[in-house]
Protein backbone atom coordinates (compact mmCIF):
# COMPACT_ATOMS: atom_id res chain seq x y z
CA UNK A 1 0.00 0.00 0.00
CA UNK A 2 1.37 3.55 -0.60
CA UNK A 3 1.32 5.75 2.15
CA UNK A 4 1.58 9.53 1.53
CA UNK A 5 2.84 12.07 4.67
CA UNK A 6 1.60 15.49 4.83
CA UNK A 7 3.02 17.86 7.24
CA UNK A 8 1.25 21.37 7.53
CA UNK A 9 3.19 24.06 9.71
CA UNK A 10 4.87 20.81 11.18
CA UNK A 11 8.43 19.73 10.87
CA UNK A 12 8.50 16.33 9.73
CA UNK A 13 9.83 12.99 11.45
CA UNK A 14 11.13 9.93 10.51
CA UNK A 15 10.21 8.52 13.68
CA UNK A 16 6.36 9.02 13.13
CA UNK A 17 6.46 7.89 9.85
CA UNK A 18 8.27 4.52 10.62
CA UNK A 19 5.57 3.99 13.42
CA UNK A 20 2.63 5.42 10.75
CA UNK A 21 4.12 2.86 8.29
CA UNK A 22 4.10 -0.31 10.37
CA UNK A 23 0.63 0.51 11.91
CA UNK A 24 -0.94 1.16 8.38
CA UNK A 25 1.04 -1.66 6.80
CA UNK A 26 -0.41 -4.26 9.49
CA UNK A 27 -4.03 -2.86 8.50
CA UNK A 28 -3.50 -3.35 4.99
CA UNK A 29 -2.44 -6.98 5.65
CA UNK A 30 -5.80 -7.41 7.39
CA UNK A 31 -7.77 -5.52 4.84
CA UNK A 32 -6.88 -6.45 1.16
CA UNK A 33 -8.76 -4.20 -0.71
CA UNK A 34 -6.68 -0.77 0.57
CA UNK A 35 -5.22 0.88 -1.92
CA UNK A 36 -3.14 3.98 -0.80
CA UNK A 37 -3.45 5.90 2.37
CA UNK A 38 -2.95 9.94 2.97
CA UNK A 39 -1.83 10.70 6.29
CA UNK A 40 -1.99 14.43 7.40
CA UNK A 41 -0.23 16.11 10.76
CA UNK A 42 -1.44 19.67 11.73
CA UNK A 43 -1.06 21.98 14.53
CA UNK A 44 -4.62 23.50 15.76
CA UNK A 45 -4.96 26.68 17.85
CA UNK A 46 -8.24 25.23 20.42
CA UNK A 47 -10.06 28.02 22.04
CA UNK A 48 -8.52 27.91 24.94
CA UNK A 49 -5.22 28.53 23.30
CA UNK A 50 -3.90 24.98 23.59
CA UNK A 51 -2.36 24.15 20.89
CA UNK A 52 -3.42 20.58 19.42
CA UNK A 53 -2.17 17.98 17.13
CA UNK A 54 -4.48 17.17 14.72
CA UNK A 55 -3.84 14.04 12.31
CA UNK A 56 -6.65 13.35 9.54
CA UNK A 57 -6.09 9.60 7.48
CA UNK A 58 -7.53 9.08 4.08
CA UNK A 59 -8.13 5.61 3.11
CA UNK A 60 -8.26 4.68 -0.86
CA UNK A 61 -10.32 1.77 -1.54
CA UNK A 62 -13.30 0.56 -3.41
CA UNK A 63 -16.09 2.77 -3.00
CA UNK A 64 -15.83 6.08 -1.26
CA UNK A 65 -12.96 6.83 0.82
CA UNK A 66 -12.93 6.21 4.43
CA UNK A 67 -11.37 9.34 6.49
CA UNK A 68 -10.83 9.99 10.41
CA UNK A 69 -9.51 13.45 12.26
CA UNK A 70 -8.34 13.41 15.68
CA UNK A 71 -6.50 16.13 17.81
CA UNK A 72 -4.78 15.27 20.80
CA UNK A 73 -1.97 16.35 22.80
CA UNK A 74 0.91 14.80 20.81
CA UNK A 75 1.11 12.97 17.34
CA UNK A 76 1.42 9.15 18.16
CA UNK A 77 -2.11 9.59 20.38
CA UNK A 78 -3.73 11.73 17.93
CA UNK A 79 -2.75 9.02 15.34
CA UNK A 80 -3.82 6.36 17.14
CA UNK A 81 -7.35 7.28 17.97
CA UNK A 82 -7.65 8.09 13.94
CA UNK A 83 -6.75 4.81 12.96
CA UNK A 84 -8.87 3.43 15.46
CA UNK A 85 -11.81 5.42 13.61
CA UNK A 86 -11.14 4.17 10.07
CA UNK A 87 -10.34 0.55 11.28
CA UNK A 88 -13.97 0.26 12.62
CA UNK A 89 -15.07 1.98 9.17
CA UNK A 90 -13.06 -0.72 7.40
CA UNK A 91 -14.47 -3.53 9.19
CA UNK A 92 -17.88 -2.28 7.89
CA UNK A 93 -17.07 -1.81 4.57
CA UNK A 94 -15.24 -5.45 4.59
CA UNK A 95 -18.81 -6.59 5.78
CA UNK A 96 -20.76 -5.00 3.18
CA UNK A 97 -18.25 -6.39 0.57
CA UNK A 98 -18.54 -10.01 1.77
CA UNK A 99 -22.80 -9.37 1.48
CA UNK A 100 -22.52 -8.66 -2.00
């Protein structure tokens, strides 16, 4: 699967990429049907002028795209709660596929 970074207003990391990479790359074992996946890191002013990390994933497959957004405190949480998100949209679309 090809996995493409996007860093806006953040300095990019090897370190998050090679954990992106191996989390993503486990996923696509498990789902087949992935095609390519866009991951984006941001920095969000909140209200309260905490200032968030914001990670969106964009899943190509069959169909319509699948997409998550989280913002949390750091990167590596923020990314995990994402691909939590599109995992569970996966499994559905995996169902639907096997129904057909």
């Amino acid at each position: 699967m090809d996995i493409n970074f996007e860093y806006n207003n953040v300095k990019a990391s090897d370190e998050l990429e090679a954990v992106v990479s191996e989390k993503l790359n486990k996923l696509a074992d498990k789902y087949e049907f992935l095609i390519k996946a866009d991951v984006y890191f941001k920095i969000e002013n909140t209200p309260t002028n905490e200032t968030g990390k914001v990670t969106e994933i964009k899943l190509s497959m069959p169909g319509p795209y699948l997409f998550a957004e989280s913002s949390k405190e750091n990167f590596k949480i923020s990314f995990a709660d994402a691909l939590e998100k599109v995992r569970r949209q996966a499994e559905k679309r995996k169902d639907k596929m096997h129904a057909h």
